[in-house]
N, C-alpha and C. Protein backbone atom coordinates (compact mmCIF):
# COMPACT_ATOMS: atom_id res chain seq x y z
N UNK A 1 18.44 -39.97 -3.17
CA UNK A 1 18.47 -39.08 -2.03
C UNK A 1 18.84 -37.65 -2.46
N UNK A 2 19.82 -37.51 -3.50
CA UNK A 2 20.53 -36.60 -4.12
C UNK A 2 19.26 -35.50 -4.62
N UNK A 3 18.35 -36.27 -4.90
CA UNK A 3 16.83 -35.70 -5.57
C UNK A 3 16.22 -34.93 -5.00
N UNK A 4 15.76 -35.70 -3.56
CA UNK A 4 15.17 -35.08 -2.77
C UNK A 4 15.24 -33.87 -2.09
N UNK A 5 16.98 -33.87 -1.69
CA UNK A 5 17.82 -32.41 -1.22
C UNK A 5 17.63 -31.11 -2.79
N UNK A 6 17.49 -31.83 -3.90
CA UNK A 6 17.47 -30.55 -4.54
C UNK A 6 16.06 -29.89 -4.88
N UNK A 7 14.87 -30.87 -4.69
CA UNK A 7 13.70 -30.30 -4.55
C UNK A 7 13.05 -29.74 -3.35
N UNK A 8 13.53 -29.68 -2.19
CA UNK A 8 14.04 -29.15 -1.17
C UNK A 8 14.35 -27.92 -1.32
N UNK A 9 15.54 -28.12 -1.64
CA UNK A 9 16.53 -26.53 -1.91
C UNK A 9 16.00 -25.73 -2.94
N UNK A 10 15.31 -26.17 -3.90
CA UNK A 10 14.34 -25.66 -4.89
C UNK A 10 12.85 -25.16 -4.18
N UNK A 11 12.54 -25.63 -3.85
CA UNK A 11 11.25 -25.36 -2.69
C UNK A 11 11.20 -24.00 -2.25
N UNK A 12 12.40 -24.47 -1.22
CA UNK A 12 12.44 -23.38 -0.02
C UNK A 12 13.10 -21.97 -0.76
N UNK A 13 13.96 -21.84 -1.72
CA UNK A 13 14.36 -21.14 -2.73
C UNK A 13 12.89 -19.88 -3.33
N UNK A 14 11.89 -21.00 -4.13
CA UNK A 14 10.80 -20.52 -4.28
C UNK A 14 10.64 -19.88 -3.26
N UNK A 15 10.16 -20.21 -2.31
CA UNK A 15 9.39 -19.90 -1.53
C UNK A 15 9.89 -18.37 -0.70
N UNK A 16 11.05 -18.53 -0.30
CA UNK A 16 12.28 -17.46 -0.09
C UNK A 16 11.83 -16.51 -1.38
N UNK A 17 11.75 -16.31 -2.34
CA UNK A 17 11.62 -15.46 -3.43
C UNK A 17 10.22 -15.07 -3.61
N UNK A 18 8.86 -15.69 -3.25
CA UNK A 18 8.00 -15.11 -2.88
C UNK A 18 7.75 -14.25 -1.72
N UNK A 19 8.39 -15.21 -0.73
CA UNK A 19 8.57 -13.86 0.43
C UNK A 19 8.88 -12.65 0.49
N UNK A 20 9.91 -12.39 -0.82
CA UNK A 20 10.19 -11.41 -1.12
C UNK A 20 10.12 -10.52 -1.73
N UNK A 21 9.13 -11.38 -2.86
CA UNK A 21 8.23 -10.24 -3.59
C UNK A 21 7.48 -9.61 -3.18
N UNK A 22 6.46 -10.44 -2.18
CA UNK A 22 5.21 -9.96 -1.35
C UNK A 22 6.08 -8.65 -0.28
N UNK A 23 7.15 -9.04 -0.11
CA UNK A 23 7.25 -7.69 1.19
C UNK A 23 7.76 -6.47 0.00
N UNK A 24 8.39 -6.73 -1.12
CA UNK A 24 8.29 -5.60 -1.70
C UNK A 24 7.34 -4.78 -2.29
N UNK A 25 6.22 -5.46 -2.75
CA UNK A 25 4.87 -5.39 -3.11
C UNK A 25 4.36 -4.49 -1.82
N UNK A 26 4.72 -4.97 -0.93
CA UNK A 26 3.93 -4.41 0.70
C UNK A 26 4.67 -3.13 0.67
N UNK A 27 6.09 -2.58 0.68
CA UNK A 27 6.61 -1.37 0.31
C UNK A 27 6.21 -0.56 -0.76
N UNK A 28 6.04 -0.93 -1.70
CA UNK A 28 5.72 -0.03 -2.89
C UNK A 28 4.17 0.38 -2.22
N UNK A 29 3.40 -0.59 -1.65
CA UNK A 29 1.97 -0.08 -1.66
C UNK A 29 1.97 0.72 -0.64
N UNK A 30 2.76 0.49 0.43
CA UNK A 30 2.87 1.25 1.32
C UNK A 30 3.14 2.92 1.07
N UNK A 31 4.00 2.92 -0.23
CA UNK A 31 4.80 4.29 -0.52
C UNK A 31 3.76 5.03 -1.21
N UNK A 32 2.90 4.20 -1.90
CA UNK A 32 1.90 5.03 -3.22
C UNK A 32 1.17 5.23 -2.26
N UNK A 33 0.44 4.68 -1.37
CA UNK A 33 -0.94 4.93 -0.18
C UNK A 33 0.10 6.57 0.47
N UNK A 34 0.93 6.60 0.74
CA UNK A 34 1.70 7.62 2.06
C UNK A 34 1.45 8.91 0.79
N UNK A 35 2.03 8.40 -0.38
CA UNK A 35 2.00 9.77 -1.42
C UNK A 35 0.81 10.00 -1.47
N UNK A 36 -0.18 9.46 -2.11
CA UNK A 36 -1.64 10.03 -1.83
C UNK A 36 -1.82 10.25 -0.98
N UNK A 37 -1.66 10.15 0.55
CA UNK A 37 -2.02 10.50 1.48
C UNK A 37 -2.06 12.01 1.94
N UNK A 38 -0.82 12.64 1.06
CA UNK A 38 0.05 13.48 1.55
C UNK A 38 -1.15 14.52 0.09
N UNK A 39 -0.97 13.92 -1.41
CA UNK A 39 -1.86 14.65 -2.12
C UNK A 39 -3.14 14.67 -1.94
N UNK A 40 -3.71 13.81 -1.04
CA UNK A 40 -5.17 14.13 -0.44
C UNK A 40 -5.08 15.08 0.29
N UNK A 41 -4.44 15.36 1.35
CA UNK A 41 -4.09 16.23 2.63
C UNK A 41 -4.00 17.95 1.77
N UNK A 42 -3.34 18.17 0.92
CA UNK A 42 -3.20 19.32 -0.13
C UNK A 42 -4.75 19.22 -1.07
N UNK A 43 -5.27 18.46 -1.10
CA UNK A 43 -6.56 18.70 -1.96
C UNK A 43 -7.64 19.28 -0.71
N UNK A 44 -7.51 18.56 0.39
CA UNK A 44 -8.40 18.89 1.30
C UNK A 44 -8.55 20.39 1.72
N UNK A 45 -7.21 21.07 1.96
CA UNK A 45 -6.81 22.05 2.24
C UNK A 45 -7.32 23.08 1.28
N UNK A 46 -7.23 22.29 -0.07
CA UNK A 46 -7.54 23.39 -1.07
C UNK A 46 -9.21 23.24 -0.94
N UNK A 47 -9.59 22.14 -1.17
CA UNK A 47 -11.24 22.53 -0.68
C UNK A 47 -11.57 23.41 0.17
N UNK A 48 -10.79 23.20 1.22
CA UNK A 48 -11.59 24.21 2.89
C UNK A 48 -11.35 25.41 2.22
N UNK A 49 -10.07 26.03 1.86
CA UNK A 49 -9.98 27.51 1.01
C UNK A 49 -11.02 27.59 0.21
N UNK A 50 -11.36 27.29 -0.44
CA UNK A 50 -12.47 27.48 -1.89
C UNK A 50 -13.57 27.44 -1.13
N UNK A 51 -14.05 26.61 -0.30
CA UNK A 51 -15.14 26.22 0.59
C UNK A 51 -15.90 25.72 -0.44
N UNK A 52 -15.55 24.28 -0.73
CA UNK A 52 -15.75 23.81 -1.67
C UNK A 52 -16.44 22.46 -0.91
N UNK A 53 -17.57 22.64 -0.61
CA UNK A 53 -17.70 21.23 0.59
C UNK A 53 -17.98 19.66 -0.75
N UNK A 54 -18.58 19.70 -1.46
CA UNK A 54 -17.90 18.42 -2.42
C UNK A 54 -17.01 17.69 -2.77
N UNK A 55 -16.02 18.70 -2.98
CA UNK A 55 -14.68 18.12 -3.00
C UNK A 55 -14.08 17.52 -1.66
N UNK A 56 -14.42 18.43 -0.78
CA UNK A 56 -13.77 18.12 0.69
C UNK A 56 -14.17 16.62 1.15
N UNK A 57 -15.58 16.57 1.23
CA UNK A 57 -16.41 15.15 1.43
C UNK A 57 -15.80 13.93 0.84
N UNK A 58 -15.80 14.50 -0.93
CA UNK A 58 -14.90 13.18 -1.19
C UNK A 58 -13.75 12.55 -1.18
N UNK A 59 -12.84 13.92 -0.72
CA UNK A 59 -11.58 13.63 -0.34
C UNK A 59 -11.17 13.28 0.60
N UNK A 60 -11.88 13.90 1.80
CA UNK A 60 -11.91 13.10 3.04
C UNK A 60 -12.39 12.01 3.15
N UNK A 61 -13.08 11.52 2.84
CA UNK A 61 -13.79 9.86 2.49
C UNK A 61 -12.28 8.95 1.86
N UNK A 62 -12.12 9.22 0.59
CA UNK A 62 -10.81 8.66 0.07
C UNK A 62 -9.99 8.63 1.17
N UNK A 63 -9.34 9.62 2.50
CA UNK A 63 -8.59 9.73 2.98
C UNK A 63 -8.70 8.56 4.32
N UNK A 64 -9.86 9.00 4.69
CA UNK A 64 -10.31 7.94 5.97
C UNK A 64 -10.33 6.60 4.97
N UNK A 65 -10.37 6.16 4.08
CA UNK A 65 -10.63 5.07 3.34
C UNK A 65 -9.56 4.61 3.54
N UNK A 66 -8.32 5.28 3.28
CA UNK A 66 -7.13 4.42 2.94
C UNK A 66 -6.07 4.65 4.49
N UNK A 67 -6.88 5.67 5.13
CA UNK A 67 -5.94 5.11 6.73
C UNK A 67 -6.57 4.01 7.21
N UNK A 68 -7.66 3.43 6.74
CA UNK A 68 -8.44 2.43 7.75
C UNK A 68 -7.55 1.34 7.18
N UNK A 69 -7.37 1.61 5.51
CA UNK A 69 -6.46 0.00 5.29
C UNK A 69 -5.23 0.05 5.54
N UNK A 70 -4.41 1.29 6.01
CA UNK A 70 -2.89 1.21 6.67
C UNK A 70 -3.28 0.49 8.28
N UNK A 71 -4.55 0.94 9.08
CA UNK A 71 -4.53 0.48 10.29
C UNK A 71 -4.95 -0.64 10.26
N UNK A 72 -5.55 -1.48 9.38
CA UNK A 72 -6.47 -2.47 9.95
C UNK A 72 -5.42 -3.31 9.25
């Protein structure tokens, strides 16, 4: 019986410790997406100055790219 409770407690242990990787994993990605977000937003800006419509296109693309995967 003694067995069973510790593969149990071993289990749920695991499992508790993946949970917790994955939500830190979910923070970090969260933080690198917000920083680019913020250095896309400054590239864009610098396109419209230059009137640089190439750059702008693809930066705005990258940008709408990665709010669609914060919203969805």
């Amino acid at each position: 019986m003694q067995n069973k409770a510790n593969l149990k407690y071993e289990t749920l242990e695991a499992f508790i410790n993946t949970i917790n990787d994955l939500g830190i994993e979910l923070i970090i990605d969260q933080a690198l997406r917000h920083v680019r977000k913020q250095e896309l937003e400054n590239l864009i800006d610098e396109a419209l100055k230059n009137k640089n419509e190439e750059e702008f296109k693809r930066y705005t693309k990258e940008y709408n790219e990665l709010e669609a995967c914060l919203v969805g």
